[in-house]
PDB file of N, CA and C in Angstrom:
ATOM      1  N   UNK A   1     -15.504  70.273-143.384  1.00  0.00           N
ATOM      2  CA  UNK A   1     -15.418  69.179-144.335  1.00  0.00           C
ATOM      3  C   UNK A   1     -16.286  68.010-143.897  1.00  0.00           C
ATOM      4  N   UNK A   2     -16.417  67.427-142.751  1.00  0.00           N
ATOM      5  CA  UNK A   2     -17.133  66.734-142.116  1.00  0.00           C
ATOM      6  C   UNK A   2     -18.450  66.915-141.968  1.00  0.00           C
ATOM      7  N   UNK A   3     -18.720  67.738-142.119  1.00  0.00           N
ATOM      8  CA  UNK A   3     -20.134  68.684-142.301  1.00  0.00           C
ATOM      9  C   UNK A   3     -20.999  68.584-143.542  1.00  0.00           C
ATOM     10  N   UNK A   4     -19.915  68.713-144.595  1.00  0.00           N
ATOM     11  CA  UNK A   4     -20.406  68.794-146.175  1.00  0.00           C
ATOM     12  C   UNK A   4     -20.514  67.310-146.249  1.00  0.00           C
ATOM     13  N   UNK A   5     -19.903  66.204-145.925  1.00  0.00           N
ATOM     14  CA  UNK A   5     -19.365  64.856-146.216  1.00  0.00           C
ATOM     15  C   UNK A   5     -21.045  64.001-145.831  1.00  0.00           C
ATOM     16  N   UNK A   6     -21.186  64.315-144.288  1.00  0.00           N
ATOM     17  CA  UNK A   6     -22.368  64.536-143.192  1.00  0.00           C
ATOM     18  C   UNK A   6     -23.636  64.645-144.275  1.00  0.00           C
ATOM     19  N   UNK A   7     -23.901  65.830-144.653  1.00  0.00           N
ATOM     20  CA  UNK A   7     -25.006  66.125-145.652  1.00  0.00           C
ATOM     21  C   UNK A   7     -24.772  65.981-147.057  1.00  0.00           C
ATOM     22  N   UNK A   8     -23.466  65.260-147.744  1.00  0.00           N
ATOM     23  CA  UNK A   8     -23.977  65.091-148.753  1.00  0.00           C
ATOM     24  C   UNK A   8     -24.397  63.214-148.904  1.00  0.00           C
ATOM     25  N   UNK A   9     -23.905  62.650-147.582  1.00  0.00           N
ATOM     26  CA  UNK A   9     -24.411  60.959-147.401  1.00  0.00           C
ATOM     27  C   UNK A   9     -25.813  61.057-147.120  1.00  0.00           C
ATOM     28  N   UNK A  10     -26.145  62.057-146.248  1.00  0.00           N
ATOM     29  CA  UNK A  10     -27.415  62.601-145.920  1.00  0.00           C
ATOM     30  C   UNK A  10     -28.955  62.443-147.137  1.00  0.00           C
ATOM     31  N   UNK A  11     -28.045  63.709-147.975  1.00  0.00           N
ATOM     32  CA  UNK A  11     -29.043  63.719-149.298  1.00  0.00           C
ATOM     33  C   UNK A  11     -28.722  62.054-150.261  1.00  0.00           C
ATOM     34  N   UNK A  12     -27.971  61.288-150.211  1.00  0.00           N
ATOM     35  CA  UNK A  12     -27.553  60.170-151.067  1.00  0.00           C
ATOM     36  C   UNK A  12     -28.518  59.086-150.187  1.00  0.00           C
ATOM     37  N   UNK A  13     -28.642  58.673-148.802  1.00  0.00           N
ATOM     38  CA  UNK A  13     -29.972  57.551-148.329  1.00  0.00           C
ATOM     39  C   UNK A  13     -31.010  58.528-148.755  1.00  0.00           C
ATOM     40  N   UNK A  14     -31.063  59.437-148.537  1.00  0.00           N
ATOM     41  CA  UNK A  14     -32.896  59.918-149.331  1.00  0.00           C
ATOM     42  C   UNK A  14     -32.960  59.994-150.474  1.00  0.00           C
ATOM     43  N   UNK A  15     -32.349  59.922-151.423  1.00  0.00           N
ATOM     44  CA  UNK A  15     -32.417  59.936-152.977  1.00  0.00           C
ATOM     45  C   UNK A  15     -32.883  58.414-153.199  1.00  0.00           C
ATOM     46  N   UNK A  16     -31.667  57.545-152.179  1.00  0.00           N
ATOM     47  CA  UNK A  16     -32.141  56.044-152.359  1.00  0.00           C
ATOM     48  C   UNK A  16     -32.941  55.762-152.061  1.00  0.00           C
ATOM     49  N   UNK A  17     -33.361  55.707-151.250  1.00  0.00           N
ATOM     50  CA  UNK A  17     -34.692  55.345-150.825  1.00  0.00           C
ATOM     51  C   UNK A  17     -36.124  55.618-151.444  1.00  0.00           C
ATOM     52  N   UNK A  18     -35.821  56.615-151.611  1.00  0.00           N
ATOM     53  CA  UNK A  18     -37.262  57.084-152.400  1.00  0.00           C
ATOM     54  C   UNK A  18     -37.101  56.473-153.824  1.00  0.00           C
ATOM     55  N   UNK A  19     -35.840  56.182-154.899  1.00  0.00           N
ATOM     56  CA  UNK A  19     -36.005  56.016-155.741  1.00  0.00           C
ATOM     57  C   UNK A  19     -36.299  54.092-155.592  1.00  0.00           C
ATOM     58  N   UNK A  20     -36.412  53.867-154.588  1.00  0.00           N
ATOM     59  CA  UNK A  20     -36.764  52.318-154.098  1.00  0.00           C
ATOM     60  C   UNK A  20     -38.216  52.507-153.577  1.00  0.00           C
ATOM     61  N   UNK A  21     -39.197  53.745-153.351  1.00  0.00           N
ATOM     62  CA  UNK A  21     -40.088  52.911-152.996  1.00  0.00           C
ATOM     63  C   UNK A  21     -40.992  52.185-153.455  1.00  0.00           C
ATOM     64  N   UNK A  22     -42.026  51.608-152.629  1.00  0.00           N
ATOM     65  CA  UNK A  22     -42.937  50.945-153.432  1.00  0.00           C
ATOM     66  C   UNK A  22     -43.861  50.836-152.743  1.00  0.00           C
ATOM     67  N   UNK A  23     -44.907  50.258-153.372  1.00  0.00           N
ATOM     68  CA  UNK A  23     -46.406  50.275-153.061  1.00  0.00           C
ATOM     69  C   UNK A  23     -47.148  49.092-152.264  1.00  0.00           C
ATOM     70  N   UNK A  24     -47.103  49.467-150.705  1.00  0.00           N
ATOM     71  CA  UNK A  24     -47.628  48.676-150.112  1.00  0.00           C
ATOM     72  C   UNK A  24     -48.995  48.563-149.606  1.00  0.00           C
ATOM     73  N   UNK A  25     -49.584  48.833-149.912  1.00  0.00           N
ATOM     74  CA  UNK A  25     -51.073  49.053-150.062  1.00  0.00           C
ATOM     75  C   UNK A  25     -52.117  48.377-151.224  1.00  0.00           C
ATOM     76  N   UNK A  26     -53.410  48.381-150.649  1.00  0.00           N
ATOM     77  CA  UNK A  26     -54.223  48.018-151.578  1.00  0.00           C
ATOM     78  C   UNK A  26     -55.584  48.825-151.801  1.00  0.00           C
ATOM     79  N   UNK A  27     -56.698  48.709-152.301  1.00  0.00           N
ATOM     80  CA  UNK A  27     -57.797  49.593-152.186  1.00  0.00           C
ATOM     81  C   UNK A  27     -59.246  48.776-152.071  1.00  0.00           C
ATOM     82  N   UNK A  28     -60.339  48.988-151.971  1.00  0.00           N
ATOM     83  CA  UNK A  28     -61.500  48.483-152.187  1.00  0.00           C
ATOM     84  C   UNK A  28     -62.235  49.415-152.956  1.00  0.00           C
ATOM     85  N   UNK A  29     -62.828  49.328-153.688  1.00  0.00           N
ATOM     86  CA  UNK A  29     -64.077  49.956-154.614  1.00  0.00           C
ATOM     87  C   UNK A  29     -65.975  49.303-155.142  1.00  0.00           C
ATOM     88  N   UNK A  30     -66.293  50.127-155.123  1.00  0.00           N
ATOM     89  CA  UNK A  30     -67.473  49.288-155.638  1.00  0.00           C
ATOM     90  C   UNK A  30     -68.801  50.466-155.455  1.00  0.00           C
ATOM     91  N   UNK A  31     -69.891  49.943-155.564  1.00  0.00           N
ATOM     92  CA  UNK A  31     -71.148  50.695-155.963  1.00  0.00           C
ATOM     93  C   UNK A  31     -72.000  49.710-154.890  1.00  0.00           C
ATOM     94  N   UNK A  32     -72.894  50.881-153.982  1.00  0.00           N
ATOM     95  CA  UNK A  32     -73.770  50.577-153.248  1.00  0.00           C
ATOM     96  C   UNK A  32     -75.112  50.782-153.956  1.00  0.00           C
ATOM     97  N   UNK A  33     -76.246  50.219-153.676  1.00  0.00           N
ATOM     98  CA  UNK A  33     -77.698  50.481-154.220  1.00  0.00           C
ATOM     99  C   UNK A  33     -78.526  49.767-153.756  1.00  0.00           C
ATOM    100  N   UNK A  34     -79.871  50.172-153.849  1.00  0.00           N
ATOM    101  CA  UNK A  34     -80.729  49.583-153.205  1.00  0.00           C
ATOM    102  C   UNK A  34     -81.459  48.422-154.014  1.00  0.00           C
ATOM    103  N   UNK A  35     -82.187  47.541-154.125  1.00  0.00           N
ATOM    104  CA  UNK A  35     -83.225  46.882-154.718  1.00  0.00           C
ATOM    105  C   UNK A  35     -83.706  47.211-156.083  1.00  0.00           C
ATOM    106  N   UNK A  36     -84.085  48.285-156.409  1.00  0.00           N
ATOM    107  CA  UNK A  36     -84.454  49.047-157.078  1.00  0.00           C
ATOM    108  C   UNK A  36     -83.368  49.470-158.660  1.00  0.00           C
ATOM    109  N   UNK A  37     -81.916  49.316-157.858  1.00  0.00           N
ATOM    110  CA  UNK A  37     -80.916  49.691-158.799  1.00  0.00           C
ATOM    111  C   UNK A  37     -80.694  50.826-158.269  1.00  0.00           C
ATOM    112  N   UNK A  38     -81.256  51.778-157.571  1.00  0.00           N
ATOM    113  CA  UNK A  38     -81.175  53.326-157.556  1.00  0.00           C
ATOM    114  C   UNK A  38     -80.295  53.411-156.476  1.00  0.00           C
ATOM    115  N   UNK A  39     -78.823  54.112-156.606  1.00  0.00           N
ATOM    116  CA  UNK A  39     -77.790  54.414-155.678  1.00  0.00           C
ATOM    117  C   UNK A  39     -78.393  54.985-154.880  1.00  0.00           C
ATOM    118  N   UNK A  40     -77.751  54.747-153.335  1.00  0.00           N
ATOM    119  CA  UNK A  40     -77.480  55.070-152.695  1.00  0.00           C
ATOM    120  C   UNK A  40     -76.465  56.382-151.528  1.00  0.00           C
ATOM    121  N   UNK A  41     -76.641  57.365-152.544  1.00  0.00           N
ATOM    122  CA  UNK A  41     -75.576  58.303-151.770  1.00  0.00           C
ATOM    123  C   UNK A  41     -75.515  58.593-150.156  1.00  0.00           C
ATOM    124  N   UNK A  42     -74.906  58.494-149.519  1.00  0.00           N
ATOM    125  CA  UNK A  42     -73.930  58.764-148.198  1.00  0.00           C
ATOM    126  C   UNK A  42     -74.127  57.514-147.660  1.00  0.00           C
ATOM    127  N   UNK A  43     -74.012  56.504-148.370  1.00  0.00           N
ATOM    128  CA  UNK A  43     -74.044  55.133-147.624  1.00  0.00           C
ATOM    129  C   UNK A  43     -72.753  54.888-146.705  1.00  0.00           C
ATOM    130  N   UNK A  44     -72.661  54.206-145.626  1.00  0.00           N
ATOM    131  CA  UNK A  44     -71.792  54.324-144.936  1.00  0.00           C
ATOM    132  C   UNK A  44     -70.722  52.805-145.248  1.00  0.00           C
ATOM    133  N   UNK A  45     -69.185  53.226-145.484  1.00  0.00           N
ATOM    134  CA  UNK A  45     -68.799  51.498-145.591  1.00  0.00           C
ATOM    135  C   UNK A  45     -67.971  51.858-144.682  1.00  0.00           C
ATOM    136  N   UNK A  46     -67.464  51.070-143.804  1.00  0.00           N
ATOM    137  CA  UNK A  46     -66.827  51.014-142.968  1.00  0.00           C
ATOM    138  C   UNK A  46     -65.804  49.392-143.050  1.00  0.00           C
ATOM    139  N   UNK A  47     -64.410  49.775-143.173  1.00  0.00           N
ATOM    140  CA  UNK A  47     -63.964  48.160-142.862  1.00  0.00           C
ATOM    141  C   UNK A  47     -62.786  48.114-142.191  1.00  0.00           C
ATOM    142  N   UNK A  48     -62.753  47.312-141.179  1.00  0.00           N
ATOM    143  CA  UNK A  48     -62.342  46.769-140.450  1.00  0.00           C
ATOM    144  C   UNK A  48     -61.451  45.553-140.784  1.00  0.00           C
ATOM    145  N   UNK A  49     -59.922  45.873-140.209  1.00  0.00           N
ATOM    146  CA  UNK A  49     -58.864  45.070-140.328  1.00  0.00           C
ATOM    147  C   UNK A  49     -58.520  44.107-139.107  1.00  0.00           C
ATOM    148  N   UNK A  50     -59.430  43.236-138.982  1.00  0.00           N
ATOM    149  CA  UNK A  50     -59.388  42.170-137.939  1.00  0.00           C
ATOM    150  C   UNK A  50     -58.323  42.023-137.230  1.00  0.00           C
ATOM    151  N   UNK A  51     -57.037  41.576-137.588  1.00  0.00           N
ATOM    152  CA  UNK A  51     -56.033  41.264-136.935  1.00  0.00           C
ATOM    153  C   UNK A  51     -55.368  42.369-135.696  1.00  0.00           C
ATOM    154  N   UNK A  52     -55.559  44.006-136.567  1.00  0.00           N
ATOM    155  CA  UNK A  52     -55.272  44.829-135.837  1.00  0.00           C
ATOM    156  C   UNK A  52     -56.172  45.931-135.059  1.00  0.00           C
ATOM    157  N   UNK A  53     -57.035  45.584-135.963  1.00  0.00           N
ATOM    158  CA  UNK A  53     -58.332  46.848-135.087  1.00  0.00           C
ATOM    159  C   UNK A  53     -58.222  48.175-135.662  1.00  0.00           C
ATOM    160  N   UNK A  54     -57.518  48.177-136.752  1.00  0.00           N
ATOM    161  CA  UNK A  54     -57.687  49.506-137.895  1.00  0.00           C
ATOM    162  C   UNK A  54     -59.169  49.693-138.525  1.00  0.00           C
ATOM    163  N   UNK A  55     -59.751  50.597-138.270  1.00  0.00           N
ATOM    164  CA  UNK A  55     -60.713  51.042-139.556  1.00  0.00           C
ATOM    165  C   UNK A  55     -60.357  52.111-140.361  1.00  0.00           C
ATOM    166  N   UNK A  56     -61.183  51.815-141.319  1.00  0.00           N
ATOM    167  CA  UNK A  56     -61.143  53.043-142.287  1.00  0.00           C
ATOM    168  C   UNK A  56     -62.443  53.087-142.909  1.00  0.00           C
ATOM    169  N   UNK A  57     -62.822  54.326-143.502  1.00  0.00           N
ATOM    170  CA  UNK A  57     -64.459  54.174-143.810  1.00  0.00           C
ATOM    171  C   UNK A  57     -64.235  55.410-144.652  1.00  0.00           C
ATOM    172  N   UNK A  58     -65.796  55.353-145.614  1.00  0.00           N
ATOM    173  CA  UNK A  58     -66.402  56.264-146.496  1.00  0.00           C
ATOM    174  C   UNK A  58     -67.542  56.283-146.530  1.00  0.00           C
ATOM    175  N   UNK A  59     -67.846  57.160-147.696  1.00  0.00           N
ATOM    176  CA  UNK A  59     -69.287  57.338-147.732  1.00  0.00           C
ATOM    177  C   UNK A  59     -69.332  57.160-149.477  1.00  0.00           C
ATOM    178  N   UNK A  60     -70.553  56.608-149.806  1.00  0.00           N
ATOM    179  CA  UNK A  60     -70.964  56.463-151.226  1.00  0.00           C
ATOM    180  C   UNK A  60     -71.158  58.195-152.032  1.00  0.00           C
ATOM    181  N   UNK A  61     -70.539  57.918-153.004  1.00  0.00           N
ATOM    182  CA  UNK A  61     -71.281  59.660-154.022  1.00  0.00           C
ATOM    183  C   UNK A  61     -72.218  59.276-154.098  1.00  0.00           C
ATOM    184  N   UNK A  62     -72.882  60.533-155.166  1.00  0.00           N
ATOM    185  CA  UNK A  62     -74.330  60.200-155.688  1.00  0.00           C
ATOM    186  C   UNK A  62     -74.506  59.190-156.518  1.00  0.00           C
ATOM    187  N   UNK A  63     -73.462  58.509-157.334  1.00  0.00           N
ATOM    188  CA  UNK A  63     -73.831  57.815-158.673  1.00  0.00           C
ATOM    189  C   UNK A  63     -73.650  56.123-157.340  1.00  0.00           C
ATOM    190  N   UNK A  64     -73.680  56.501-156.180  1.00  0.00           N
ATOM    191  CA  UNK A  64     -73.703  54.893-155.515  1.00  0.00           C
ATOM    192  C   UNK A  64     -71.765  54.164-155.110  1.00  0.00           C
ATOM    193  N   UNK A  65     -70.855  55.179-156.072  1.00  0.00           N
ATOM    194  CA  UNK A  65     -69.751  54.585-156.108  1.00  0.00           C
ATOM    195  C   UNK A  65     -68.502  54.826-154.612  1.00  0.00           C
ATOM    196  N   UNK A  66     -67.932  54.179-154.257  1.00  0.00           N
ATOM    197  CA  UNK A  66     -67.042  54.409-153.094  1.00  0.00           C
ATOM    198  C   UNK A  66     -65.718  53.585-153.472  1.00  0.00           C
ATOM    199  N   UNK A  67     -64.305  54.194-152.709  1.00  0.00           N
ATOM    200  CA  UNK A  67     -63.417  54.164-152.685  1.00  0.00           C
ATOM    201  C   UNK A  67     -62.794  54.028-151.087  1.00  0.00           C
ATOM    202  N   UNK A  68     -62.159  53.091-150.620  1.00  0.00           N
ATOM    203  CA  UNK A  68     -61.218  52.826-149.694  1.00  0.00           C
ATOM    204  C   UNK A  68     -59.940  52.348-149.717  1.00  0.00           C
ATOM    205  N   UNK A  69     -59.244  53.492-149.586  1.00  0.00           N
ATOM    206  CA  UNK A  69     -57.753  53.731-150.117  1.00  0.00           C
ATOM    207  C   UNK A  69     -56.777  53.542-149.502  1.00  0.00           C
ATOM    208  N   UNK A  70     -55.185  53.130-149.492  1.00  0.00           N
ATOM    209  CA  UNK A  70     -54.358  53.072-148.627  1.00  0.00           C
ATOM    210  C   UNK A  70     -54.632  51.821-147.415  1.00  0.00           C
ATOM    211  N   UNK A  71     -55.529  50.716-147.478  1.00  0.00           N
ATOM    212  CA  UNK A  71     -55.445  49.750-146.473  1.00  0.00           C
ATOM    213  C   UNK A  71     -54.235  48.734-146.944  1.00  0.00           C
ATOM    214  N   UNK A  72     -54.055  47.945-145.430  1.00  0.00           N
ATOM    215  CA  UNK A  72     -52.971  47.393-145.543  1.00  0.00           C
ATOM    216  C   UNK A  72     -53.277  45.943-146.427  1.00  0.00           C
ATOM    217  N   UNK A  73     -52.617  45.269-146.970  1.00  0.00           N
ATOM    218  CA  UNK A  73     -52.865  44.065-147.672  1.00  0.00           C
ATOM    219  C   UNK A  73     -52.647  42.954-146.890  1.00  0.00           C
ATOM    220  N   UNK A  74     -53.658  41.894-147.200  1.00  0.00           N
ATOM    221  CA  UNK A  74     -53.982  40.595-146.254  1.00  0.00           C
ATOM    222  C   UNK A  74     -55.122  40.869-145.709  1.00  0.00           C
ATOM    223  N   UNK A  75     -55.533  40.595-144.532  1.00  0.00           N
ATOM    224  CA  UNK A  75     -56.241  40.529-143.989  1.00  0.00           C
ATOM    225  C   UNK A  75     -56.311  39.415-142.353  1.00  0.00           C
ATOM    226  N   UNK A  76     -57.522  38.846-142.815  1.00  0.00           N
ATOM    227  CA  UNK A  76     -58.980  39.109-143.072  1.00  0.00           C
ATOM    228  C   UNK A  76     -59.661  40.856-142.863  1.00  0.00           C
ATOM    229  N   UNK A  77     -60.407  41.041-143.298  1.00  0.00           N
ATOM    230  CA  UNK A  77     -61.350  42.603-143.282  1.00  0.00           C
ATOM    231  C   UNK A  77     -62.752  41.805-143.186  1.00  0.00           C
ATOM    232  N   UNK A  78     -63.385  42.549-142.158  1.00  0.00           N
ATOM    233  CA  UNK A  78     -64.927  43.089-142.014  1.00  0.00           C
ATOM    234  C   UNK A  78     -65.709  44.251-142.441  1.00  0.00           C
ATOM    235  N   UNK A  79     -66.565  44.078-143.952  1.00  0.00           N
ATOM    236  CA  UNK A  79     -66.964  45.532-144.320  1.00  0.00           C
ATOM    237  C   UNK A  79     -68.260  45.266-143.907  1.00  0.00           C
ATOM    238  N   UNK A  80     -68.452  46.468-143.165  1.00  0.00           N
ATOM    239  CA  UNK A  80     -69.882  46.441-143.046  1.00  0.00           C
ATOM    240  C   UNK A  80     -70.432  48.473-144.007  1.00  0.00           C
ATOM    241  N   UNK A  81     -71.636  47.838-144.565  1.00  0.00           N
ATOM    242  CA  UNK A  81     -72.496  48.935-145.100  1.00  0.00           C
ATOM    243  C   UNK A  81     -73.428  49.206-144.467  1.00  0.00           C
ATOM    244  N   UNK A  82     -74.044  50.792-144.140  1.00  0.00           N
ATOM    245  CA  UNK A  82     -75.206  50.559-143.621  1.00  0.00           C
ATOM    246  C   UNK A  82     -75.634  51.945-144.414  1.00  0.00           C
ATOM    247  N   UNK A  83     -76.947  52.286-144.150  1.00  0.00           N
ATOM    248  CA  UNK A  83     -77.768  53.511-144.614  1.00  0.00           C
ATOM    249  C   UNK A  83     -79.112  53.708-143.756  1.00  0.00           C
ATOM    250  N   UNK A  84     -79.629  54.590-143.069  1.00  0.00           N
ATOM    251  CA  UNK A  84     -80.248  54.812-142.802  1.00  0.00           C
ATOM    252  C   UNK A  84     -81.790  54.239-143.571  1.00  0.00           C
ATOM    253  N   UNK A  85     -82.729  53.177-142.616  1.00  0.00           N
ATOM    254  CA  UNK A  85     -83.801  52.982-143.394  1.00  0.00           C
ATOM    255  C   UNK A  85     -83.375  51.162-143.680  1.00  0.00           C
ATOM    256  N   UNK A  86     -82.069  51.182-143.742  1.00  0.00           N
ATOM    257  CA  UNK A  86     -81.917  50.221-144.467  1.00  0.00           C
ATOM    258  C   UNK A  86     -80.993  49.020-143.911  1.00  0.00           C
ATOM    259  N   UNK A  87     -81.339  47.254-144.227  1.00  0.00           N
ATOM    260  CA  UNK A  87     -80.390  46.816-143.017  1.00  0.00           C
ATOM    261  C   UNK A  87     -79.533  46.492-143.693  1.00  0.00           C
ATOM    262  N   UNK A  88     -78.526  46.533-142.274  1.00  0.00           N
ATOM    263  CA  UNK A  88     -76.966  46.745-142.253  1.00  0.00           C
ATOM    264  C   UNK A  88     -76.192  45.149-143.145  1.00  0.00           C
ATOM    265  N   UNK A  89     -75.443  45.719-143.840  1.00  0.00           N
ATOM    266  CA  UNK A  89     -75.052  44.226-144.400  1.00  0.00           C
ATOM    267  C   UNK A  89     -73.456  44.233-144.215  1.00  0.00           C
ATOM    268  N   UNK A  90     -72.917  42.924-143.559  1.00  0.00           N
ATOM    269  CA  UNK A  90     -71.397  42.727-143.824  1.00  0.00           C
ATOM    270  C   UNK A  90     -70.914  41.555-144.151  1.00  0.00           C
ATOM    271  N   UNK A  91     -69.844  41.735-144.871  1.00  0.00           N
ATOM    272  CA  UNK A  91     -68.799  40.977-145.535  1.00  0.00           C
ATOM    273  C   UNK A  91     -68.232  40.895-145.278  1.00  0.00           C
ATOM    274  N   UNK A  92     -67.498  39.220-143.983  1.00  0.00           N
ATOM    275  CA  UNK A  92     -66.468  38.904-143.742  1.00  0.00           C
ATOM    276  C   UNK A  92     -65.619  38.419-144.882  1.00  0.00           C
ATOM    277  N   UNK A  93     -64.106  37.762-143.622  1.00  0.00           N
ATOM    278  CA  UNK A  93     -63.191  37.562-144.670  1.00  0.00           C
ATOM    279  C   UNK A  93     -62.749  37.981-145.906  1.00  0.00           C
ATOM    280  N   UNK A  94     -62.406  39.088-145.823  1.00  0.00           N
ATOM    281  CA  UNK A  94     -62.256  39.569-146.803  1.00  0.00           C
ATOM    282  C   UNK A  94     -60.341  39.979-147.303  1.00  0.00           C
ATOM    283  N   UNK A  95     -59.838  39.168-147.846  1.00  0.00           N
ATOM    284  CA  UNK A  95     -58.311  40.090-148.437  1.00  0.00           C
ATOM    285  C   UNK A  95     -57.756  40.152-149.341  1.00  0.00           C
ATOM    286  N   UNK A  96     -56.897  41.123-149.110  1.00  0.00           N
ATOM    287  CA  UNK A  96     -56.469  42.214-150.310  1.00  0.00           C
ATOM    288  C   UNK A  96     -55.413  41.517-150.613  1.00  0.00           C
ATOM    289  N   UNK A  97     -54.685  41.757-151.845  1.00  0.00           N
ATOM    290  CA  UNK A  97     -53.632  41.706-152.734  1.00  0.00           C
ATOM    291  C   UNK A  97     -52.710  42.855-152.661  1.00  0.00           C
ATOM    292  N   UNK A  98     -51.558  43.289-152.338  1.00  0.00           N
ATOM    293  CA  UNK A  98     -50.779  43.953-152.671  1.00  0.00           C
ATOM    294  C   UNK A  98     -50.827  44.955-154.342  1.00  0.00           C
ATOM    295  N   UNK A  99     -51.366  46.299-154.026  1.00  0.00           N
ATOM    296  CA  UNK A  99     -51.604  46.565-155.706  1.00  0.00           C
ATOM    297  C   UNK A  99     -52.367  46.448-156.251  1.00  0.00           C
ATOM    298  N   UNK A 100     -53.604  45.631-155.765  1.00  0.00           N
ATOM    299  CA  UNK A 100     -54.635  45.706-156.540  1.00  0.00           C
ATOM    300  C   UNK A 100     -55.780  46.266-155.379  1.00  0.00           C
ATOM    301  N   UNK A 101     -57.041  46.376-156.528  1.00  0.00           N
ATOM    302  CA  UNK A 101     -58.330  46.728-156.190  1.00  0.00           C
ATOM    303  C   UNK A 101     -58.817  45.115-156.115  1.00  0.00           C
ATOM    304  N   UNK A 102     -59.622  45.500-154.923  1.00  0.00           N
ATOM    305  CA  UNK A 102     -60.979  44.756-154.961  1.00  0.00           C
ATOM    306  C   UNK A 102     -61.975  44.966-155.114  1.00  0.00           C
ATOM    307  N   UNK A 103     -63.234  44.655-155.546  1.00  0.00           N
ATOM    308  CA  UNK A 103     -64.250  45.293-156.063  1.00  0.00           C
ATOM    309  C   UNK A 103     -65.684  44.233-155.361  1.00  0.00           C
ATOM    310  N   UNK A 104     -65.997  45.542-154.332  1.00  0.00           N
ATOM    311  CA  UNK A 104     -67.080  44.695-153.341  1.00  0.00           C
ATOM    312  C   UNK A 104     -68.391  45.567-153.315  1.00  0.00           C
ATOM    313  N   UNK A 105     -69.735  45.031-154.293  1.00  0.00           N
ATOM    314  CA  UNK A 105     -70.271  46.308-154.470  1.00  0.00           C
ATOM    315  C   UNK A 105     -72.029  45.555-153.558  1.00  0.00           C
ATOM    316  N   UNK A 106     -73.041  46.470-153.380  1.00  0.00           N
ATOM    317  CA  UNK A 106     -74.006  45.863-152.010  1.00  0.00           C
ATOM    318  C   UNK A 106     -75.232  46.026-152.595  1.00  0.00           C
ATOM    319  N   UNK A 107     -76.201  45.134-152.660  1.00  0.00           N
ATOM    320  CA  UNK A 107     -77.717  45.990-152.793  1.00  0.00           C
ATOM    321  C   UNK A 107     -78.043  45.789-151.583  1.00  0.00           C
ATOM    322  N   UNK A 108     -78.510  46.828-150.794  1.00  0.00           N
ATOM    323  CA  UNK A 108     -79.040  46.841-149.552  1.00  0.00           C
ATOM    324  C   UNK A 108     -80.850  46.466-149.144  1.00  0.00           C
ATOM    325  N   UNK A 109     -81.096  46.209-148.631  1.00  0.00           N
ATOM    326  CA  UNK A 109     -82.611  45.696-148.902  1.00  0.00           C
ATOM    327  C   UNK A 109     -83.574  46.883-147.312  1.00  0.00           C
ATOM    328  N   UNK A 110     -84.356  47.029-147.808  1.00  0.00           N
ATOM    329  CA  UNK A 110     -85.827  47.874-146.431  1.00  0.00           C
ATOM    330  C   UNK A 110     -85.513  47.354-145.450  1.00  0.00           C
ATOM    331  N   UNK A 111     -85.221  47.831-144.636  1.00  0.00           N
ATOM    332  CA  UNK A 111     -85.067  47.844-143.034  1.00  0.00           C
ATOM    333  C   UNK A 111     -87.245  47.600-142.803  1.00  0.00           C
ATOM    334  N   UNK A 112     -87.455  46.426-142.917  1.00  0.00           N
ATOM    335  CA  UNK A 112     -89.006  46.238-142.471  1.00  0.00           C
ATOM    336  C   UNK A 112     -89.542  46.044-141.203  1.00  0.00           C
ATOM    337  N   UNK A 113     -88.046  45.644-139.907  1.00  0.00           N
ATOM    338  CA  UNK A 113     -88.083  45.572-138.614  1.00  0.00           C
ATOM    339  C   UNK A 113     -88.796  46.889-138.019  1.00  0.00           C
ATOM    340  N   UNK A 114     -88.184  47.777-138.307  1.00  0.00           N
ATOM    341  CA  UNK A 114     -88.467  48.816-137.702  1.00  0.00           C
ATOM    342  C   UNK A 114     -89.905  49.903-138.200  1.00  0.00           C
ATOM    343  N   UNK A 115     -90.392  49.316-139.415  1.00  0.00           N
ATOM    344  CA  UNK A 115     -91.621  50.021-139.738  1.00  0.00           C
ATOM    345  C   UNK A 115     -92.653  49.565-138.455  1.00  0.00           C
ATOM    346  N   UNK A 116     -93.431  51.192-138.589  1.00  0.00           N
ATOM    347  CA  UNK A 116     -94.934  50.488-138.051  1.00  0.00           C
ATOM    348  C   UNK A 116     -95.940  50.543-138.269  1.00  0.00           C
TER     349      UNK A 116
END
């Protein structure tokens, strides 16, 4: 009897709970490209959650567009973009809202340092 009592309080906090959760997270989105207008595919974004030293990173599709999903909300964030060829650009201070998107998109410009 203690057993059944045991697992059926058991299954009753996990029913609750889950029918309580909620969404603590936020996302970033946006479109990388060069000068030109012409995306950028496998651009690198990388961002960085200052306070704690979390990253999380992606890479651009072909149409230039990226998604960074599941970061924590607040901040400050450091995104930095980079691409081969091309110089590196970042965006401090950056924070999130609980629930929402932010939308942080880059034209990257010729890396001309390194030509010769």
């Amino acid at each position: 009897m203690k057993l059944k009592l045991l697992i059926l309080c058991s299954l009753i906090l996990i029913i609750y709970t889950s029918v309580f959760a909620q969404t603590t997270t936020s996302k970033i989105t946006g479109t990388i490209t060069e000068k030109t207008g012409e995306a950028l595919f496998g651009a690198n974004i990388i961002a960085l959650h200052t306070p704690t030293g979390t990253i999380s990173g992606t890479t651009a599709q072909d149409n230039g567009r990226y998604t960074l999903s599941n970061l924590r909300i607040g901040g400050p964030y450091t995104i930095t973009i980079s691409y081969v060829g091309f110089e590196t650009q970042k965006i401090s201070k950056v924070f999130l809202t609980l629930g929402k998107t932010t939308n942080i998109d880059a034209v990257l410009s010729d890396d001309t340092k390194h030509v010769r």
